[in-house]
PDB file of N, CA and C in Angstrom:
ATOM      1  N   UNK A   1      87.697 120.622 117.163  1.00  0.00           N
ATOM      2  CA  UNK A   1      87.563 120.020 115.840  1.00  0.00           C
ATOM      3  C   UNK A   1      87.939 118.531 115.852  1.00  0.00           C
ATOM      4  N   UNK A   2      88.544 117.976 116.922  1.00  0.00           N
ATOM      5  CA  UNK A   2      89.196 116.431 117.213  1.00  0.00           C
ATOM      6  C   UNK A   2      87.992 115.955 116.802  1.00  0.00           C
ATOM      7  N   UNK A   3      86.951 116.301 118.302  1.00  0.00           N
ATOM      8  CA  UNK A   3      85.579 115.717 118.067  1.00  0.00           C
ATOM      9  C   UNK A   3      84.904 115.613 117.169  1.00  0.00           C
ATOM     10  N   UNK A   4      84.930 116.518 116.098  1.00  0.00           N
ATOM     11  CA  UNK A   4      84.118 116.583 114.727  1.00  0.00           C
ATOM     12  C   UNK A   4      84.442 115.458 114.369  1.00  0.00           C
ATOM     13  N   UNK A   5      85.946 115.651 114.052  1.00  0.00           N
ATOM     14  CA  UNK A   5      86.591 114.263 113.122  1.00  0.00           C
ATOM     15  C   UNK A   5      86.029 112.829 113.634  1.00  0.00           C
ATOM     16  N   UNK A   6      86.394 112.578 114.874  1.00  0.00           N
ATOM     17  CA  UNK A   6      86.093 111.845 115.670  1.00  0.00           C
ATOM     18  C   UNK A   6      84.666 110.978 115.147  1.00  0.00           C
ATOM     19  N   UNK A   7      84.250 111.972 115.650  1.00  0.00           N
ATOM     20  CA  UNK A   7      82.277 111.490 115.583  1.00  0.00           C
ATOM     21  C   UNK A   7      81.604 111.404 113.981  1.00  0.00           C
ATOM     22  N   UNK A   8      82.768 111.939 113.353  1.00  0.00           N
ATOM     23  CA  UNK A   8      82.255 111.663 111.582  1.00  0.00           C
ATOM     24  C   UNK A   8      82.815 110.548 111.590  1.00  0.00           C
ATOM     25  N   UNK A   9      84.143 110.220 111.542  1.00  0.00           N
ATOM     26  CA  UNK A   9      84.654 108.761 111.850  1.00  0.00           C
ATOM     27  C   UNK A   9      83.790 107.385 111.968  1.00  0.00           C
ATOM     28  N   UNK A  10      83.593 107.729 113.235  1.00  0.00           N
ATOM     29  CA  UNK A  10      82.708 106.792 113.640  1.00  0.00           C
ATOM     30  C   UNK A  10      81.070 106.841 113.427  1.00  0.00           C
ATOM     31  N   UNK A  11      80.407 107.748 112.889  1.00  0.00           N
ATOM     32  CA  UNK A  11      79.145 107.882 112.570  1.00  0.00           C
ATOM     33  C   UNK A  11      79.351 106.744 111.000  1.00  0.00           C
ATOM     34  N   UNK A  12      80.487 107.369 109.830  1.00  0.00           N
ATOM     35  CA  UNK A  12      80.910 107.161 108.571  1.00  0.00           C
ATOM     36  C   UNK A  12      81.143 105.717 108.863  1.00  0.00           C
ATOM     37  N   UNK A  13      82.120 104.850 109.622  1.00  0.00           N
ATOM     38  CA  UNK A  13      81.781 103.841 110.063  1.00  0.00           C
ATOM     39  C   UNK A  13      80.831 102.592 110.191  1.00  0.00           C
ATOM     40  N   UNK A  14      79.685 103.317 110.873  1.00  0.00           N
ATOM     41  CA  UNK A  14      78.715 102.527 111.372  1.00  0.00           C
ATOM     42  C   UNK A  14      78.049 102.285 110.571  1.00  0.00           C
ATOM     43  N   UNK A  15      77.901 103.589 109.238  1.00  0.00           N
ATOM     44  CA  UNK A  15      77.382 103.500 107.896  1.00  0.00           C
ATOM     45  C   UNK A  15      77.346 101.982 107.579  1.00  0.00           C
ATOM     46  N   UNK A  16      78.708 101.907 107.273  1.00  0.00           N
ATOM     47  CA  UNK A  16      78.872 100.544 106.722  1.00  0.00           C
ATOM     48  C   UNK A  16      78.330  99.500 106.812  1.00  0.00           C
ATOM     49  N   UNK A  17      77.990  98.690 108.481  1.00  0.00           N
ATOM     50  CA  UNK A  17      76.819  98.146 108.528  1.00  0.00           C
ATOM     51  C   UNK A  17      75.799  97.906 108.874  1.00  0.00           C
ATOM     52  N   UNK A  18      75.152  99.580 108.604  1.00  0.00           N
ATOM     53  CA  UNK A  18      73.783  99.609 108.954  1.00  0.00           C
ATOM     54  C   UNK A  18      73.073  99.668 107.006  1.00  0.00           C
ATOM     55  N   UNK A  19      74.013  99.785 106.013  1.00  0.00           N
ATOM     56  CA  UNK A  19      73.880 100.042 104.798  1.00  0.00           C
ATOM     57  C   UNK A  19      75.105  99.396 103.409  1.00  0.00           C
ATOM     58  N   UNK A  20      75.425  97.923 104.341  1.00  0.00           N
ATOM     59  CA  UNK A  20      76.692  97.629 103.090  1.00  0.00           C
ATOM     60  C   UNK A  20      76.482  97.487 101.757  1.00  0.00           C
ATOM     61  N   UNK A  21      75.056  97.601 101.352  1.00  0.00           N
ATOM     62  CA  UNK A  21      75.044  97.088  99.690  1.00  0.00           C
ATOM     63  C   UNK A  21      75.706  98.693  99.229  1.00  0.00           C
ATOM     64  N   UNK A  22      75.278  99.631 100.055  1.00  0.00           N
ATOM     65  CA  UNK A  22      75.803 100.916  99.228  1.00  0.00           C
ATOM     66  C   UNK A  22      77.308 100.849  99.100  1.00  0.00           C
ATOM     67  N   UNK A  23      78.396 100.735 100.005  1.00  0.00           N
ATOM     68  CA  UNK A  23      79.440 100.477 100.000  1.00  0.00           C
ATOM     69  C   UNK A  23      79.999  99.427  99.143  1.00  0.00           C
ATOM     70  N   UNK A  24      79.454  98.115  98.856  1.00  0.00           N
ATOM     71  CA  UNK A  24      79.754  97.103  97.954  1.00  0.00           C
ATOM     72  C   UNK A  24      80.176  97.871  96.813  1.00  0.00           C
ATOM     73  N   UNK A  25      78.771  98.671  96.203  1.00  0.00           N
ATOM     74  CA  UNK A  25      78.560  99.225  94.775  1.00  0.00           C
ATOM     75  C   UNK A  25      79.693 100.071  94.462  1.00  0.00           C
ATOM     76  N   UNK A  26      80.819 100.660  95.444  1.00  0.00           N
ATOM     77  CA  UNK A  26      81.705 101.811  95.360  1.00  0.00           C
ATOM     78  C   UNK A  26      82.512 101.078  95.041  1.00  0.00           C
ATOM     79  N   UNK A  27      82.754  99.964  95.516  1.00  0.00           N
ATOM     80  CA  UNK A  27      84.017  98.645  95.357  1.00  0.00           C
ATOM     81  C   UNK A  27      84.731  98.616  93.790  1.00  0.00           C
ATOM     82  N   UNK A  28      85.543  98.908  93.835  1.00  0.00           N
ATOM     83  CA  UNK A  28      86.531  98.427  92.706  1.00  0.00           C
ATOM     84  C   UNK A  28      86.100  97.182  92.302  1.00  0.00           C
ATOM     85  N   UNK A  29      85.904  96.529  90.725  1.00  0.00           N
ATOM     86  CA  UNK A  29      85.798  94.969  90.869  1.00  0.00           C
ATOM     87  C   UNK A  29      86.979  94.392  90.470  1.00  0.00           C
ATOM     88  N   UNK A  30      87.966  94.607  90.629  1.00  0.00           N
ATOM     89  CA  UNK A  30      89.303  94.455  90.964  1.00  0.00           C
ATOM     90  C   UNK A  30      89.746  93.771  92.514  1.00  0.00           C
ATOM     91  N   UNK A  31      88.930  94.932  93.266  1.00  0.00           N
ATOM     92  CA  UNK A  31      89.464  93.774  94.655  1.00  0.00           C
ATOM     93  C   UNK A  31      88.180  92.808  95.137  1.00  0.00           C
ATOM     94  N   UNK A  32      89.052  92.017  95.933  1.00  0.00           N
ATOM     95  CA  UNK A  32      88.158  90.982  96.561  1.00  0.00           C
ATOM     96  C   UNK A  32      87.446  91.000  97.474  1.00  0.00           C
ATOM     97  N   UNK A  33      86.564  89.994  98.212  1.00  0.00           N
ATOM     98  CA  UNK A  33      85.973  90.159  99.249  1.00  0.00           C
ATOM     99  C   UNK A  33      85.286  91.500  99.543  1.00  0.00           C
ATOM    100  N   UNK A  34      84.130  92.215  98.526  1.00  0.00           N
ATOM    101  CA  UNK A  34      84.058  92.826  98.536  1.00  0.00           C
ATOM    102  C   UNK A  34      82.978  93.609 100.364  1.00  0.00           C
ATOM    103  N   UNK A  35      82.261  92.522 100.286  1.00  0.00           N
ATOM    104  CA  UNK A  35      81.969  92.126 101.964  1.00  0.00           C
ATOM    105  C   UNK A  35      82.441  92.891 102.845  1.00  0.00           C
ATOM    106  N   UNK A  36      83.855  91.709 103.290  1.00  0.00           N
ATOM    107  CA  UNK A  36      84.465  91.677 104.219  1.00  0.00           C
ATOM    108  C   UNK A  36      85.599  92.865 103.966  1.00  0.00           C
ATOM    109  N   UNK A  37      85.764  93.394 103.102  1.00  0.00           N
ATOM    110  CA  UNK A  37      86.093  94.976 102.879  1.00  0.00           C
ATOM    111  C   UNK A  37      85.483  95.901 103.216  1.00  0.00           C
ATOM    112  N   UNK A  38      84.152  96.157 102.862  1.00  0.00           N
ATOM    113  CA  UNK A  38      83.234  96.947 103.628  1.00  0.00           C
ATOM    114  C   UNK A  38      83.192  97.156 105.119  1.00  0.00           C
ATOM    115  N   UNK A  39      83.112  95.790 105.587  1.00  0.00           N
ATOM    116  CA  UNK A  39      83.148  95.727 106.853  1.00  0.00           C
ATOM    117  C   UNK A  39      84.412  95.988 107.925  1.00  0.00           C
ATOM    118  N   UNK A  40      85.081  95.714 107.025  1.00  0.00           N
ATOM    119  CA  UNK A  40      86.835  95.844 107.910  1.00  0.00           C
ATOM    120  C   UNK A  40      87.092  97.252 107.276  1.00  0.00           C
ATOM    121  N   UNK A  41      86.459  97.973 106.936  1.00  0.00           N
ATOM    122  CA  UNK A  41      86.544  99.502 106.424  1.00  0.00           C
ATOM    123  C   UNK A  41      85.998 100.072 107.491  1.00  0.00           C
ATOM    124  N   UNK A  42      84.579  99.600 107.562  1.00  0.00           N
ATOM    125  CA  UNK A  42      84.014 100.501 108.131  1.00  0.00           C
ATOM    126  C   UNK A  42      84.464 100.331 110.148  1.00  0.00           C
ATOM    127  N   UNK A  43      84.845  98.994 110.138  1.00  0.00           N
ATOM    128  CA  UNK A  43      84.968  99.050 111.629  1.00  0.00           C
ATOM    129  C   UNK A  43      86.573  99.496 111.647  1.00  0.00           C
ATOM    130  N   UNK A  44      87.230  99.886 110.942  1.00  0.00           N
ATOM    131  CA  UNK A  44      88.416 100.963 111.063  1.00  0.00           C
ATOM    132  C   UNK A  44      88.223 101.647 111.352  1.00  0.00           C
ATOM    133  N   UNK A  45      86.931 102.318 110.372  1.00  0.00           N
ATOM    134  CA  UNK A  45      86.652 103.818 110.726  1.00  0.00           C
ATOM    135  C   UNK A  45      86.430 104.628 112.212  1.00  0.00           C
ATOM    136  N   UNK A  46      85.365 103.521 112.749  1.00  0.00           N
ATOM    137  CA  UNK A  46      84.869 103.358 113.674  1.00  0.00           C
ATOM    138  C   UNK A  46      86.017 103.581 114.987  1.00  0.00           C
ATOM    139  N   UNK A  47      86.786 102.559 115.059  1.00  0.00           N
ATOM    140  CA  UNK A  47      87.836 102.202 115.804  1.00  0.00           C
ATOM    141  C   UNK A  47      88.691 103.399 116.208  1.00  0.00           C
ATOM    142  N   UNK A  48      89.369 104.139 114.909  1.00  0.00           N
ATOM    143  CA  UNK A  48      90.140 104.914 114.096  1.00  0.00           C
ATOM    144  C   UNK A  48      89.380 106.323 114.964  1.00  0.00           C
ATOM    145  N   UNK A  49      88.086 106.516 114.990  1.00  0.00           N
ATOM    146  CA  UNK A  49      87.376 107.555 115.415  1.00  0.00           C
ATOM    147  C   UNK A  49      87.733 107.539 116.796  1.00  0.00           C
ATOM    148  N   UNK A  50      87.439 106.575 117.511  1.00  0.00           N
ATOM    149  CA  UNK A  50      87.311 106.805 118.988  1.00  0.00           C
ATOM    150  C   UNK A  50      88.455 106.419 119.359  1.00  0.00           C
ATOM    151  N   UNK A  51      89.255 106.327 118.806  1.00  0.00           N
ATOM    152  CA  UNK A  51      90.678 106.265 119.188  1.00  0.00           C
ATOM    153  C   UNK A  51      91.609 108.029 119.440  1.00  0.00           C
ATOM    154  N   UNK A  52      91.392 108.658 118.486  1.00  0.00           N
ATOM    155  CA  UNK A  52      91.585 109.762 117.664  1.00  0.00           C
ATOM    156  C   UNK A  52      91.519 110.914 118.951  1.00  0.00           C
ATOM    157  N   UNK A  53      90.292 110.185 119.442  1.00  0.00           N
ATOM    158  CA  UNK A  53      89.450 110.921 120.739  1.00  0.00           C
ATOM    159  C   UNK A  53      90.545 111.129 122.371  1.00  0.00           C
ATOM    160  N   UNK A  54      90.893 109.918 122.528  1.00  0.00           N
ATOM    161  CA  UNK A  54      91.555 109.439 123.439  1.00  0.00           C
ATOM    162  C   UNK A  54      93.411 110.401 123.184  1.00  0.00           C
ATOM    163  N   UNK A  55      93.694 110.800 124.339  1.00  0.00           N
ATOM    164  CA  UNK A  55      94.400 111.409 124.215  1.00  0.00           C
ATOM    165  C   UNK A  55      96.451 110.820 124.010  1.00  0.00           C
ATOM    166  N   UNK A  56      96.006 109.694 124.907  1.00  0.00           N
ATOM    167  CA  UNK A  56      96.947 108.528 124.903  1.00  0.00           C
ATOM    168  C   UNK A  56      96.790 107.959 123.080  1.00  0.00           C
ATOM    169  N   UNK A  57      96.189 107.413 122.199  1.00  0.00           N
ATOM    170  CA  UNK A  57      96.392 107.085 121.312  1.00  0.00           C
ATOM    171  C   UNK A  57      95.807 108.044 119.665  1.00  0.00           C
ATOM    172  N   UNK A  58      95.763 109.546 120.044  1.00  0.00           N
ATOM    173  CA  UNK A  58      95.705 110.542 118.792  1.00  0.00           C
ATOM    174  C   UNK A  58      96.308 110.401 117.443  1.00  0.00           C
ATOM    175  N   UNK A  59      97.718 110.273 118.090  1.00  0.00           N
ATOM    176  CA  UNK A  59      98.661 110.757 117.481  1.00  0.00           C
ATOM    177  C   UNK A  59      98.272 109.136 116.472  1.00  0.00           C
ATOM    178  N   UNK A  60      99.081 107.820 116.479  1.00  0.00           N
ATOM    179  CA  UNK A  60      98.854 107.188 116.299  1.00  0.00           C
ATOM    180  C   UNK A  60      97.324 106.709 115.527  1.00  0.00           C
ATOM    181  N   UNK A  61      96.192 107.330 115.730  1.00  0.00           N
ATOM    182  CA  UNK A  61      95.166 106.689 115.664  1.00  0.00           C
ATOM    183  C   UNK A  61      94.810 107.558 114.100  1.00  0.00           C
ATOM    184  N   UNK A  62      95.906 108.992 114.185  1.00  0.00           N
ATOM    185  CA  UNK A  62      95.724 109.870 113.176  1.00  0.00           C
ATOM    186  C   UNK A  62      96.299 109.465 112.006  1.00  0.00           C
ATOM    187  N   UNK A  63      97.411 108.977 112.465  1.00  0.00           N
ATOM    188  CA  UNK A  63      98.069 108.101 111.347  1.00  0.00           C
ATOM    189  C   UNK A  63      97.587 107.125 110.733  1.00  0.00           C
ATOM    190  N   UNK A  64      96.383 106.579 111.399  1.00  0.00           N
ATOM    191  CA  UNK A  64      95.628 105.497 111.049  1.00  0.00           C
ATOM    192  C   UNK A  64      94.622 105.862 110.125  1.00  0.00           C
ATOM    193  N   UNK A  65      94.030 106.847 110.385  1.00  0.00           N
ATOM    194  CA  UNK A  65      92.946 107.646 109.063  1.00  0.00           C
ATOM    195  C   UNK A  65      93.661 107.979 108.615  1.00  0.00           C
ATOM    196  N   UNK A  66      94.749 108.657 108.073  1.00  0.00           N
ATOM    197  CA  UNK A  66      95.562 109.113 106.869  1.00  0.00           C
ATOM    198  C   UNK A  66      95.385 107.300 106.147  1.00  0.00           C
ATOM    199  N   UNK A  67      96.262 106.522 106.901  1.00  0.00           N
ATOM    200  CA  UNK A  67      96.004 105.247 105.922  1.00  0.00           C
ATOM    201  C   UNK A  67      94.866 104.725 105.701  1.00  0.00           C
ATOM    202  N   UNK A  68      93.807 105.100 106.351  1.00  0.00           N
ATOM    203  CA  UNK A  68      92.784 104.426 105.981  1.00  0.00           C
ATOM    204  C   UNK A  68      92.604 105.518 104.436  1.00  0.00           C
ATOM    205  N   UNK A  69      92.282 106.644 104.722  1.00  0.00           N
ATOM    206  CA  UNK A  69      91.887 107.301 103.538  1.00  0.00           C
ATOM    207  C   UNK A  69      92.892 106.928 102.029  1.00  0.00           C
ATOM    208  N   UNK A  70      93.603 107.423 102.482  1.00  0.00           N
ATOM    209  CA  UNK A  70      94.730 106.188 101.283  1.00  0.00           C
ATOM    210  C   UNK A  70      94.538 105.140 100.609  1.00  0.00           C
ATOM    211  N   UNK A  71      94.071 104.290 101.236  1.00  0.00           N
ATOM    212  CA  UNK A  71      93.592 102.546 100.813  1.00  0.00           C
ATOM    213  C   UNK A  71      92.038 102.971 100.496  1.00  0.00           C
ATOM    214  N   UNK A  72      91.154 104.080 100.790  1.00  0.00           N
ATOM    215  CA  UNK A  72      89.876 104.026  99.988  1.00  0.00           C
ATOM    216  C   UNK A  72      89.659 104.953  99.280  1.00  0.00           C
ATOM    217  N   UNK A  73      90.869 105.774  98.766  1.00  0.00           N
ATOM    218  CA  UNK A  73      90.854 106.450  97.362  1.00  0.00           C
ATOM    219  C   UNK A  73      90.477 105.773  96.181  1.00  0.00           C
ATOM    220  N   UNK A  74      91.141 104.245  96.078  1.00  0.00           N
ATOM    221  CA  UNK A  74      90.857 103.967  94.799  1.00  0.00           C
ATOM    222  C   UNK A  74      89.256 104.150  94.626  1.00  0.00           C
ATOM    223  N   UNK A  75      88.352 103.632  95.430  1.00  0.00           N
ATOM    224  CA  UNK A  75      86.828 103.829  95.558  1.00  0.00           C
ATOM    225  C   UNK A  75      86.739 104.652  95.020  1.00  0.00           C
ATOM    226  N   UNK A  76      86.826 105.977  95.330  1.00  0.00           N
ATOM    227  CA  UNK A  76      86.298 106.975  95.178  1.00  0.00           C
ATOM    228  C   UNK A  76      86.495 107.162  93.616  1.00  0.00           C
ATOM    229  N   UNK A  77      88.295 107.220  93.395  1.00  0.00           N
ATOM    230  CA  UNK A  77      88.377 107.281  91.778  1.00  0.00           C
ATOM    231  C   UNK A  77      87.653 106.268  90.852  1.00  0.00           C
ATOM    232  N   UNK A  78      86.986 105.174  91.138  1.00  0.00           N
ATOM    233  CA  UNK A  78      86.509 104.256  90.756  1.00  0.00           C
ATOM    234  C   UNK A  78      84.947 104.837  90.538  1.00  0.00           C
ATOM    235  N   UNK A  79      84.491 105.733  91.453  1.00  0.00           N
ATOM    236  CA  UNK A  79      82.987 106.383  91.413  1.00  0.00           C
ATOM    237  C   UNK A  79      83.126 107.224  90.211  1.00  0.00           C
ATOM    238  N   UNK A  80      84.062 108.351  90.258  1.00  0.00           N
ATOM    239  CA  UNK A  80      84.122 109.372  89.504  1.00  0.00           C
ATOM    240  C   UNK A  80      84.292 109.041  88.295  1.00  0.00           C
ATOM    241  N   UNK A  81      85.178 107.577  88.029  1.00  0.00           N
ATOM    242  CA  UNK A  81      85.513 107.155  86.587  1.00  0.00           C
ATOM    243  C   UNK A  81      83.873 106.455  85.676  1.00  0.00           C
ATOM    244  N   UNK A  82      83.167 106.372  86.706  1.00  0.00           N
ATOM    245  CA  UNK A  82      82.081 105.477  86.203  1.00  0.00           C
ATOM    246  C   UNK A  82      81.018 106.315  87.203  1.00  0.00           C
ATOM    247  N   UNK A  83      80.656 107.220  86.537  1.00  0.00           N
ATOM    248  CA  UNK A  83      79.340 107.987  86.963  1.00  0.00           C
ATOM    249  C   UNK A  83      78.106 107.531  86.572  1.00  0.00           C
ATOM    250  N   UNK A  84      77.853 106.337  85.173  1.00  0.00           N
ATOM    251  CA  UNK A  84      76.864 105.717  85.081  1.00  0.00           C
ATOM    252  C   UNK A  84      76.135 105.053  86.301  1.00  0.00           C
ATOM    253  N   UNK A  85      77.337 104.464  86.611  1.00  0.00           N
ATOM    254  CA  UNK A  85      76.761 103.234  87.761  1.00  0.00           C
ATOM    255  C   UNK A  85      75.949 104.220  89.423  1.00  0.00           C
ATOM    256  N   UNK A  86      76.455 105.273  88.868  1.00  0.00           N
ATOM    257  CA  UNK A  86      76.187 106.445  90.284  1.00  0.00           C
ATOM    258  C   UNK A  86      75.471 107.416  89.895  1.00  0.00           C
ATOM    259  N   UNK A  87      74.663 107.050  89.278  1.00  0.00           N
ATOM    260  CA  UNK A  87      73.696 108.336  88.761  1.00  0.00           C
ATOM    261  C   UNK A  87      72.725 108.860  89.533  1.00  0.00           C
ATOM    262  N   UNK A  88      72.473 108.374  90.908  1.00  0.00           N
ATOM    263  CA  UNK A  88      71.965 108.962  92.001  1.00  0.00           C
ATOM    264  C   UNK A  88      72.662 110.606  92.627  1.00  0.00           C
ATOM    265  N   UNK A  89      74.540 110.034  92.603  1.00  0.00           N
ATOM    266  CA  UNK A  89      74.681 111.236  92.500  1.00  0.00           C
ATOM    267  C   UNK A  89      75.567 112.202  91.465  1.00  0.00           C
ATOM    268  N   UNK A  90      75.558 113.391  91.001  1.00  0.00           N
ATOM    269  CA  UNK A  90      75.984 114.309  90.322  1.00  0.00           C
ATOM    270  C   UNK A  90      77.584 114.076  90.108  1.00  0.00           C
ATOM    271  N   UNK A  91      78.130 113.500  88.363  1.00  0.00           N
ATOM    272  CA  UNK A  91      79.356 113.354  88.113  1.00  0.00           C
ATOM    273  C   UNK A  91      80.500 114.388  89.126  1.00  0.00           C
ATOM    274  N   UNK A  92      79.667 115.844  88.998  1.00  0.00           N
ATOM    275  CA  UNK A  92      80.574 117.084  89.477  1.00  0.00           C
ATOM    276  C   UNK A  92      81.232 116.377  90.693  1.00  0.00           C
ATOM    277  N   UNK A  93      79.926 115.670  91.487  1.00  0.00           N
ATOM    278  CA  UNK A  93      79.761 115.494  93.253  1.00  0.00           C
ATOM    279  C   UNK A  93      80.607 114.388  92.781  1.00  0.00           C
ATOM    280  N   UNK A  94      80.761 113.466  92.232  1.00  0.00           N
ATOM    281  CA  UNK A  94      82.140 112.167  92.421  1.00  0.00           C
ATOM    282  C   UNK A  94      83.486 112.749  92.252  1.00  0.00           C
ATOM    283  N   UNK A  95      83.871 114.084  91.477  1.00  0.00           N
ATOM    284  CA  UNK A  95      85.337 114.320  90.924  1.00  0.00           C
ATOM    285  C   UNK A  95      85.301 115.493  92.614  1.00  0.00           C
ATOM    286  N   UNK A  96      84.432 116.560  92.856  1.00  0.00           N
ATOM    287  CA  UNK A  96      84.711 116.643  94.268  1.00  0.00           C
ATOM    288  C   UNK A  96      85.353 115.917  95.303  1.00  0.00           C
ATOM    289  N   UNK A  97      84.991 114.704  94.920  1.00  0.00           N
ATOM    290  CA  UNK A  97      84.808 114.119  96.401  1.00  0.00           C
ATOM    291  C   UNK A  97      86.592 114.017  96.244  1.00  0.00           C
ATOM    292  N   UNK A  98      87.178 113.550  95.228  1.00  0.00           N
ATOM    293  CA  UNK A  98      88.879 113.205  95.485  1.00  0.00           C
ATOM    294  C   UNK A  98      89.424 113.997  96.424  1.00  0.00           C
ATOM    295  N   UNK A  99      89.292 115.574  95.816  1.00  0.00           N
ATOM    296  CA  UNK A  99      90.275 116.560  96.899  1.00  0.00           C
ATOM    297  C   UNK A  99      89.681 116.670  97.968  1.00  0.00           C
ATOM    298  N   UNK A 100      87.917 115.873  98.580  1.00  0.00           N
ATOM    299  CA  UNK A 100      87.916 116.076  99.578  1.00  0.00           C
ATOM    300  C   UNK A 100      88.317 114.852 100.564  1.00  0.00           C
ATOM    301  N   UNK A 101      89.250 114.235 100.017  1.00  0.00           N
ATOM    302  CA  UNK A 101      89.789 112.817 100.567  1.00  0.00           C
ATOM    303  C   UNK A 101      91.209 113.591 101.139  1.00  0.00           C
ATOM    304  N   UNK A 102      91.924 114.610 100.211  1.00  0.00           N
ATOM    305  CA  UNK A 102      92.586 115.656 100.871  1.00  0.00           C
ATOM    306  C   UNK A 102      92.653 116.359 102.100  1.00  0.00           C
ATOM    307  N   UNK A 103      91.519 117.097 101.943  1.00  0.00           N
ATOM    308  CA  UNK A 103      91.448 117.671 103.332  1.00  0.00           C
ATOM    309  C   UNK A 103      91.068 116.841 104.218  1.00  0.00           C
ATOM    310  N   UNK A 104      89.989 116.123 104.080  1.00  0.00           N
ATOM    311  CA  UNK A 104      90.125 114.780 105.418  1.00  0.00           C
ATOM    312  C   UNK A 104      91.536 114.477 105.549  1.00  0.00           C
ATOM    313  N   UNK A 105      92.764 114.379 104.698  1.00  0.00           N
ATOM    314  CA  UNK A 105      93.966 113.582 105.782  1.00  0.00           C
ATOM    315  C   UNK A 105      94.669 114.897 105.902  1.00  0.00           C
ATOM    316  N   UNK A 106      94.273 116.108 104.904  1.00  0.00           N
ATOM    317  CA  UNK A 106      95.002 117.536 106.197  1.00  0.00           C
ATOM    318  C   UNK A 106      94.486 117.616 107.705  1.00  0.00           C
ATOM    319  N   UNK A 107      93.073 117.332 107.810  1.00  0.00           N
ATOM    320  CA  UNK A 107      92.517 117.459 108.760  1.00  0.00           C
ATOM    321  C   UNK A 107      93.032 116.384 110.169  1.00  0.00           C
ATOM    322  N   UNK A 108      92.907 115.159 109.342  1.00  0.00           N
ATOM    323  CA  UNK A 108      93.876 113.938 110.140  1.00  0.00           C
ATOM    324  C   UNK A 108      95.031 114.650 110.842  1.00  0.00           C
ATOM    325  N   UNK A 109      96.034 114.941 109.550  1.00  0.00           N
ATOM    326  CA  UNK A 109      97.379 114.765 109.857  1.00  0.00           C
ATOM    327  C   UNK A 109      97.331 116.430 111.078  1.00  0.00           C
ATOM    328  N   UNK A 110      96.718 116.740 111.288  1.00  0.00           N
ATOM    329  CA  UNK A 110      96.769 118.171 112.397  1.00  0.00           C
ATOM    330  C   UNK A 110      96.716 117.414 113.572  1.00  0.00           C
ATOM    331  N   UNK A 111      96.324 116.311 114.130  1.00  0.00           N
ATOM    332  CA  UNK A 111      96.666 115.684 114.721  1.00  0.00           C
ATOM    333  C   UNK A 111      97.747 114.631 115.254  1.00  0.00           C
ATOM    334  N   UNK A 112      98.505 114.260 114.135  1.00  0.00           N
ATOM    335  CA  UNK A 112      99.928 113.603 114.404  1.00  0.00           C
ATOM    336  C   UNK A 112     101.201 113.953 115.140  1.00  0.00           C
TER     337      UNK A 112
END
């Protein structure tokens, strides 16, 4: 299951810039640089993934997706609060997604 995490990590990642206007739109307009957030998100992710992998830096790298997921909650609550702007997808599918920001860092933290 490392690998799952792993390779969603870094697949979820690469998202970012093969597709940043979608990520922009999730952005709080509260924070800045909404850009160079995207991008330093997604190459966390990335990083964070194939790190995760490596047996020398797991532990550590797990701790690193717990914080990453942490710092991109507000996003998410920011989707669910404003389902207008996301009407592509289903209000239900934005208030889901919180507790599944949950089990992604249960899933993390099985690694620490």
């Amino acid at each position: 299951m490392k690998w799952v995490l792993g390779v969603f990590f870094v697949l979820a990642g690469a998202a970012h810039f093969v597709r940043p206007a979608i990520y922009m739109r999730i952005m709080p307009p509260y924070l800045p640089w909404h850009r160079g957030l995207v991008y330093l998100s997604g190459l966390c992710e990335v990083a964070l993934g194939v790190l995760v992998l490596i047996p020398r830096y797991s532990v550590p790298a797990a701790w690193g997706l717990i914080a990453l997921l942490i710092a991109v909650f507000p996003a998410n609550v920011h989707m669910a609060m404003n389902p207008r702007s996301f009407s592509m997808i289903s209000p239900l599918l934005l208030w889901l997604r919180l507790p599944l920001q949950g089990v992604l860092i249960a899933w993390a933290y099985a690694y620490t």
